[in-house]
C-alpha atoms as a PDB file:
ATOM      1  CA  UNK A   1       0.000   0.000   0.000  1.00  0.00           C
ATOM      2  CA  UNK A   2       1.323   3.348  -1.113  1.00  0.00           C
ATOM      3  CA  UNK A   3       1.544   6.250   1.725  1.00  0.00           C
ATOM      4  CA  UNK A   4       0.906  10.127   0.436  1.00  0.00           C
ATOM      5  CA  UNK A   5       3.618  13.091   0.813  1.00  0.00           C
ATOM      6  CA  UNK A   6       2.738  16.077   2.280  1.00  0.00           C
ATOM      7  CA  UNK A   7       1.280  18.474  -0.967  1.00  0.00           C
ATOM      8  CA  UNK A   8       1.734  22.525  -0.184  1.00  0.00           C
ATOM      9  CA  UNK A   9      -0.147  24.291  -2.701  1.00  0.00           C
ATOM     10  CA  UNK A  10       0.012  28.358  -3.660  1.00  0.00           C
ATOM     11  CA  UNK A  11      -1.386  30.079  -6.185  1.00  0.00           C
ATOM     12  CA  UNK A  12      -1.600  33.323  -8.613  1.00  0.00           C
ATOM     13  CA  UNK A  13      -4.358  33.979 -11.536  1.00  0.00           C
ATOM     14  CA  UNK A  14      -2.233  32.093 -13.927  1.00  0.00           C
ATOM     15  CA  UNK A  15      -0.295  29.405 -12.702  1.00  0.00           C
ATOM     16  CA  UNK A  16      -0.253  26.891  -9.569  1.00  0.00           C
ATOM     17  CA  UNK A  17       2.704  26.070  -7.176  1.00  0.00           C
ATOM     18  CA  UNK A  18       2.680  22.481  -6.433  1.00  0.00           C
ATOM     19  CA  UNK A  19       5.324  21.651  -3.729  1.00  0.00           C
ATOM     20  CA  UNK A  20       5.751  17.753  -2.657  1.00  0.00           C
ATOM     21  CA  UNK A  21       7.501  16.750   0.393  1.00  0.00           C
ATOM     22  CA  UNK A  22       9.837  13.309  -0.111  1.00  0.00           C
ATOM     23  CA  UNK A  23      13.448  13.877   0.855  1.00  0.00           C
ATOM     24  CA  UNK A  24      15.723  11.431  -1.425  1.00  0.00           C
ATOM     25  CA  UNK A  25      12.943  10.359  -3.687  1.00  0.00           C
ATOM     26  CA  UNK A  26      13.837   7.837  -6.732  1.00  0.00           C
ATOM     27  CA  UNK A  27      11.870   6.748  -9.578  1.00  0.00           C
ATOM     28  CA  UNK A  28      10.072   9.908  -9.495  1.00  0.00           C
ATOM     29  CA  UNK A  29       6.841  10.041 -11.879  1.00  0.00           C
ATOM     30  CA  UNK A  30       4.505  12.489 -12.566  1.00  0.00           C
ATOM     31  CA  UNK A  31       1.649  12.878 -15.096  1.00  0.00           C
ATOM     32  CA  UNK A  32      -0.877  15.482 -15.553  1.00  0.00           C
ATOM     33  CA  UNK A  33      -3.669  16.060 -17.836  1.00  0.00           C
ATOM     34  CA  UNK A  34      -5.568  18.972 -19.332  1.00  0.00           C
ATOM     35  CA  UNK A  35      -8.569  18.194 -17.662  1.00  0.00           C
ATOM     36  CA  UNK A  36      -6.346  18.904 -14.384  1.00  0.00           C
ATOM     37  CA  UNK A  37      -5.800  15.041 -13.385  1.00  0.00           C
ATOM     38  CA  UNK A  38      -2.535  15.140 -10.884  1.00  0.00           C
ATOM     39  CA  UNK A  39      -0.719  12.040 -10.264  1.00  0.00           C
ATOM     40  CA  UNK A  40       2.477  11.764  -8.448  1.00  0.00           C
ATOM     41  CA  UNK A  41       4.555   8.563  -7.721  1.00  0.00           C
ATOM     42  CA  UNK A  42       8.233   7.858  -5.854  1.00  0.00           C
ATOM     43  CA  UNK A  43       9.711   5.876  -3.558  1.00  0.00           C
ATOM     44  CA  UNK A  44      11.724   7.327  -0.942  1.00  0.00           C
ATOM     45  CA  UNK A  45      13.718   5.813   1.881  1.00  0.00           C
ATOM     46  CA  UNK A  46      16.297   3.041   2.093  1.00  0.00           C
ATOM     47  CA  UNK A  47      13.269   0.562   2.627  1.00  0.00           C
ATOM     48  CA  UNK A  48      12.081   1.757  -0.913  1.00  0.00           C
ATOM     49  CA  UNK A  49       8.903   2.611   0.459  1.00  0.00           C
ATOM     50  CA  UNK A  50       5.896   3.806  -2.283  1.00  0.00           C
ATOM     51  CA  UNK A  51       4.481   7.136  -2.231  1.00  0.00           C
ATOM     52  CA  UNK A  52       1.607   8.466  -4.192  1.00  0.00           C
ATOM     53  CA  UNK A  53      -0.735  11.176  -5.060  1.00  0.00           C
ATOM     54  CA  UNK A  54      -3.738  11.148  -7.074  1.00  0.00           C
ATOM     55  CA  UNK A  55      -6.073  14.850  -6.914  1.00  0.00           C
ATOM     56  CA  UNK A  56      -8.239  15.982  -9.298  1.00  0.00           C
ATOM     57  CA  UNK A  57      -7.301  20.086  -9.452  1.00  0.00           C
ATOM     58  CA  UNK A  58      -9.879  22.588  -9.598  1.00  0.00           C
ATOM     59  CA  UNK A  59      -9.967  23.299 -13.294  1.00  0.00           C
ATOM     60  CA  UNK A  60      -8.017  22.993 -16.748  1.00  0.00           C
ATOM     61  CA  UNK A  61      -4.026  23.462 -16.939  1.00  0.00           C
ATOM     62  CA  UNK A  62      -1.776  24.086 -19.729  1.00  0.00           C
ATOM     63  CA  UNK A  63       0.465  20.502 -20.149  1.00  0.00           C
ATOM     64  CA  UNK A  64       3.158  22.062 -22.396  1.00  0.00           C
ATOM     65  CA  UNK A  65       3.829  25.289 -20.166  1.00  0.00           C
ATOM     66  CA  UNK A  66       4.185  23.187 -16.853  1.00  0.00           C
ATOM     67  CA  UNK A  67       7.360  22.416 -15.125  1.00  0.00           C
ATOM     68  CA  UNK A  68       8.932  20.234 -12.878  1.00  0.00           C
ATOM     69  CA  UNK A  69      12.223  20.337 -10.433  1.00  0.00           C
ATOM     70  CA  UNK A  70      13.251  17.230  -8.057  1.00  0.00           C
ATOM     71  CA  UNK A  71      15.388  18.228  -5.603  1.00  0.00           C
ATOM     72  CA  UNK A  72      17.123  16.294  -2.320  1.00  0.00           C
ATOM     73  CA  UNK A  73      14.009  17.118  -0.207  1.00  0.00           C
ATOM     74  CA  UNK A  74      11.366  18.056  -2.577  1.00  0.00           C
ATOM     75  CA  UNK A  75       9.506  18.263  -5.962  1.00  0.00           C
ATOM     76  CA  UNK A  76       8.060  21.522  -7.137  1.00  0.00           C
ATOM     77  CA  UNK A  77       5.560  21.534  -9.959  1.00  0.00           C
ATOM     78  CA  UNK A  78       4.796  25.013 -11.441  1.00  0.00           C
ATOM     79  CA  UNK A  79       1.380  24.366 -13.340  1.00  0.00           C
ATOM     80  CA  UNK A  80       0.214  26.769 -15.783  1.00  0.00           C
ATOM     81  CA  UNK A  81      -4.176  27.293 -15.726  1.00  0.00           C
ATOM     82  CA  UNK A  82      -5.544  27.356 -18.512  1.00  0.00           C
ATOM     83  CA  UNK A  83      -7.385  30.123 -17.835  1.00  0.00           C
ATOM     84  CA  UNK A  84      -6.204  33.343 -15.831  1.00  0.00           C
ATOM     85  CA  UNK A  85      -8.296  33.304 -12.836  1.00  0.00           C
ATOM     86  CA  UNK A  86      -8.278  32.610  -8.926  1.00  0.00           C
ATOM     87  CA  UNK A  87      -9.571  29.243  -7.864  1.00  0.00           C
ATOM     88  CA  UNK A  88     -11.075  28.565  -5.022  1.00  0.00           C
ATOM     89  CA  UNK A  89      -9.720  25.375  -3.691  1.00  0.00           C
ATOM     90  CA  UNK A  90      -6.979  23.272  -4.999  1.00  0.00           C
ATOM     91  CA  UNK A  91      -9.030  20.494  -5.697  1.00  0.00           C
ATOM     92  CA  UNK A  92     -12.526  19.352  -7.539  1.00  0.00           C
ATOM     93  CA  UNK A  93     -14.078  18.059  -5.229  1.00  0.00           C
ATOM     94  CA  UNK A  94     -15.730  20.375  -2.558  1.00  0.00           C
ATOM     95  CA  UNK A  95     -15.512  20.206   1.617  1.00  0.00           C
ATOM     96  CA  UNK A  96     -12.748  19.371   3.806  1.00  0.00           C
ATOM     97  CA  UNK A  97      -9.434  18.369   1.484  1.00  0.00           C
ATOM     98  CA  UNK A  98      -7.079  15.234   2.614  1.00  0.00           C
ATOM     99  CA  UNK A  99      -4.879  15.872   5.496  1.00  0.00           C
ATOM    100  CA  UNK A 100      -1.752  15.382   3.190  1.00  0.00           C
ATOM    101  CA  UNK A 101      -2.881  19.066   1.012  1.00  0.00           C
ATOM    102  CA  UNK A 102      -1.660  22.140   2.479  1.00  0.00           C
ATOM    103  CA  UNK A 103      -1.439  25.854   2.110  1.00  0.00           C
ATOM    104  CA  UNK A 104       2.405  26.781   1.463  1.00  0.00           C
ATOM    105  CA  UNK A 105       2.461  29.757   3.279  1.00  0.00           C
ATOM    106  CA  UNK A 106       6.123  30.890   2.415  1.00  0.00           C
ATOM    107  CA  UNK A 107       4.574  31.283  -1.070  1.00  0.00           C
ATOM    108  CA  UNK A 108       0.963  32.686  -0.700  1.00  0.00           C
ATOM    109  CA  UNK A 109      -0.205  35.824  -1.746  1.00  0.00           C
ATOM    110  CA  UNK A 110      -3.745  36.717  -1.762  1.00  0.00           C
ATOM    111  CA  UNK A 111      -5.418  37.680  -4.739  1.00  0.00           C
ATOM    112  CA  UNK A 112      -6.377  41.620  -3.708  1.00  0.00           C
ATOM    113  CA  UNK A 113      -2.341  41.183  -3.330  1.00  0.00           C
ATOM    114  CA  UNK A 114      -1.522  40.415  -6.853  1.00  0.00           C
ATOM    115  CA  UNK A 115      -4.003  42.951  -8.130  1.00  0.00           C
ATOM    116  CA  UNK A 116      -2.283  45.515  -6.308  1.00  0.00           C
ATOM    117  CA  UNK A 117       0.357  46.724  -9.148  1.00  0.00           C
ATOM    118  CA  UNK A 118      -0.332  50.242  -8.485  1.00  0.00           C
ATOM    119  CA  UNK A 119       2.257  52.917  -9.827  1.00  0.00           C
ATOM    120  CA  UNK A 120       5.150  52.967  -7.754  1.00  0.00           C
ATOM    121  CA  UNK A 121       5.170  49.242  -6.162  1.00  0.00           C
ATOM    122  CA  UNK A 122       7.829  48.134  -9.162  1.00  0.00           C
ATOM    123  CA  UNK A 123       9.582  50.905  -8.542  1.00  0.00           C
ATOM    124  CA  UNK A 124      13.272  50.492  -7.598  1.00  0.00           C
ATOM    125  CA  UNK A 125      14.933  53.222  -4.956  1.00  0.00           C
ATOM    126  CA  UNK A 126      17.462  51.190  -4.840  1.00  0.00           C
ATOM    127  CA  UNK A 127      20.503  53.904  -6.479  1.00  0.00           C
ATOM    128  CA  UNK A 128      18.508  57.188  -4.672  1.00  0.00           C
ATOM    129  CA  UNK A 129      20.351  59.131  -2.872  1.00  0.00           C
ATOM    130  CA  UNK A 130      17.848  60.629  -0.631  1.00  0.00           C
ATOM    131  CA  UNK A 131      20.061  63.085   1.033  1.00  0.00           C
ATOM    132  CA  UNK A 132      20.399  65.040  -2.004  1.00  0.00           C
ATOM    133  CA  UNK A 133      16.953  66.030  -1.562  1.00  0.00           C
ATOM    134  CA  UNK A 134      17.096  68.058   1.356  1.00  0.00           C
ATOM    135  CA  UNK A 135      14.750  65.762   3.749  1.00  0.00           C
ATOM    136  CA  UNK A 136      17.579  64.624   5.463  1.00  0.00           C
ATOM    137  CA  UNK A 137      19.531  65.530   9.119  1.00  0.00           C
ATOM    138  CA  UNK A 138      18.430  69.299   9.824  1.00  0.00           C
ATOM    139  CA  UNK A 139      18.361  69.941   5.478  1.00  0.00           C
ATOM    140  CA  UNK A 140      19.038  73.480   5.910  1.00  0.00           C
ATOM    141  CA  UNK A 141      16.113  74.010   8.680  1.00  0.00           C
ATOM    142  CA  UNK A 142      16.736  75.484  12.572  1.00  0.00           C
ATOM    143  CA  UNK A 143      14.841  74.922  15.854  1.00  0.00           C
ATOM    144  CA  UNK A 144      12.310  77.616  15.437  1.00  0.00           C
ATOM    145  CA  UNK A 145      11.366  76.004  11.921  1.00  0.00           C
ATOM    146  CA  UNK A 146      10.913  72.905  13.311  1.00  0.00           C
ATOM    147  CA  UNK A 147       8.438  74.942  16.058  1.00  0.00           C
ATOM    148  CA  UNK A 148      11.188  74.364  18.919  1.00  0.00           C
ATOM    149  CA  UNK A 149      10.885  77.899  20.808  1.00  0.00           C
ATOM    150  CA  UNK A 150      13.842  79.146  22.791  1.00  0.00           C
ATOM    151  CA  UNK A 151      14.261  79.248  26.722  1.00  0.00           C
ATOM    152  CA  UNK A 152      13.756  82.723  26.416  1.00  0.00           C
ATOM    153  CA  UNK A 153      10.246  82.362  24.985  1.00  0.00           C
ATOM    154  CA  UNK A 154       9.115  79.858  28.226  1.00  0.00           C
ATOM    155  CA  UNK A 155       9.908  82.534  30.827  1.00  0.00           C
ATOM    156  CA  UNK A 156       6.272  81.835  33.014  1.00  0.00           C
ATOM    157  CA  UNK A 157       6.487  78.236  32.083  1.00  0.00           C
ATOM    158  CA  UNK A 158       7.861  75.347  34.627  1.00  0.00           C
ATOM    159  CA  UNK A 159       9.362  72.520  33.247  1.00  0.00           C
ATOM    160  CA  UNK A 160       8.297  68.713  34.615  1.00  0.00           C
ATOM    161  CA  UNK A 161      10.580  66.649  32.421  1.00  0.00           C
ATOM    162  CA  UNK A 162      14.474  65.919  33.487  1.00  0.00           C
ATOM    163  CA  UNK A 163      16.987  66.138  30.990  1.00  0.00           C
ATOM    164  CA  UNK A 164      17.714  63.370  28.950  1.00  0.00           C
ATOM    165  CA  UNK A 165      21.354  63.229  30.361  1.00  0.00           C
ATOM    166  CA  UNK A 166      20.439  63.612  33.579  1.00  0.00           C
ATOM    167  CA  UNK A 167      19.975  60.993  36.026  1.00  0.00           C
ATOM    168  CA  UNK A 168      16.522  61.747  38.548  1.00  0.00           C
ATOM    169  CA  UNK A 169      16.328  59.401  41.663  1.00  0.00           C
ATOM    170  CA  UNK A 170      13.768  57.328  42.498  1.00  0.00           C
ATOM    171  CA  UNK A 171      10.726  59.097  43.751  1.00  0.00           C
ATOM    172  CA  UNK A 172      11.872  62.244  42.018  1.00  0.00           C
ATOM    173  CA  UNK A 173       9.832  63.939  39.734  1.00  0.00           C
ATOM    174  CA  UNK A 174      12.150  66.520  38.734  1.00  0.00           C
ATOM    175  CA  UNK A 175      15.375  67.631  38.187  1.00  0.00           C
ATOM    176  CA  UNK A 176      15.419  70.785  40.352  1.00  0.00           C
ATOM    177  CA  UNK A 177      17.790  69.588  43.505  1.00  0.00           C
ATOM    178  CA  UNK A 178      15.044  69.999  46.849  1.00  0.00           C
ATOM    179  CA  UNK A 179      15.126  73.093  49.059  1.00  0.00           C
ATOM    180  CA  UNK A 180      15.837  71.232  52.299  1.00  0.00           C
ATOM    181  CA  UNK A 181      19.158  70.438  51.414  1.00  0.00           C
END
């Protein structure tokens, strides 16, 4: 009897990320169909032990535009829909999916996400030089630009706030010394 991998599935309006789980897997097969029939074969292990996978995705994919990497701990699929649009399940058939299908997180985005190319998210800052601008440390303004007003200004007014460098003891609430001392 043939035991499943664990399946982590993402996806974007035009193509599916199909991640399988089998460290050292051998005599890896996989065929897909238009109609969006998925199945997945190895065995793994030095026992040789079977794994398989056998879904029936959502809709239609594209054969010829769909890829495959094996690597020491996994096989990626990148599956190309037919058609451009969200889907909203991985699989066919509706309610709760097998316990081996999960959401790969680490490549999700949601679908509001993808749609969000407004002007200005490709952009690259990268070679900006943002001091040049004048935004930077001070650029050219004083104190009574930035509406800091001078000691002179705060005659009447009493300060409750110590210093930064200055050290208040406990139960202190200022950094006037007391008058019994």
């Amino acid at each position: 009897m043939s035991r499943h991998p664990t399946l982590r599935w993402a996806q974007r309006s035009d193509k599916l990320f199909v991640t399988i789980d089998l460290p050292d897997a051998q005599d890896v097969k996989l065929k897909l169909e238009p109609e969006g029939k998925f199945l997945f074969s190895a065995i793994s292990g030095a026992e040789k032990i079977p794994y398989e996978v056998d879904i029936d995705l959502y809709d239609k994919v594209v054969i010829n535009e769909s890829k495959a990497n094996v690597g020491m701990r996994n096989i990626r699929y990148l599956i190309e829909k037919a058609e451009e649009k969200w889907w909203s399940r991985l699989l066919k058939q509706e309610g709760k999916p097998p316990v081996f299908v999960k959401v790969d997180w680490d490549k999700w985005i949601d679908e509001d996400e993808e749609k969000g190319n407004k002007p200005g998210n490709d952009m690259d800052f990268s070679d900006l030089d943002f001091s040049k601008l004048g935004m930077g440390a001070g650029g050219g303004m004083d104190a009574d630009d930035l509406g800091e007003d001078d000691e002179d200004d705060k005659e009447g007014e009493q300060k409750d706030q110590a210093p930064l460098a200055e050290t208040i003891e406990p139960g202190s609430t200022s950094s006037e010394p007391d008058a019994k001392a």
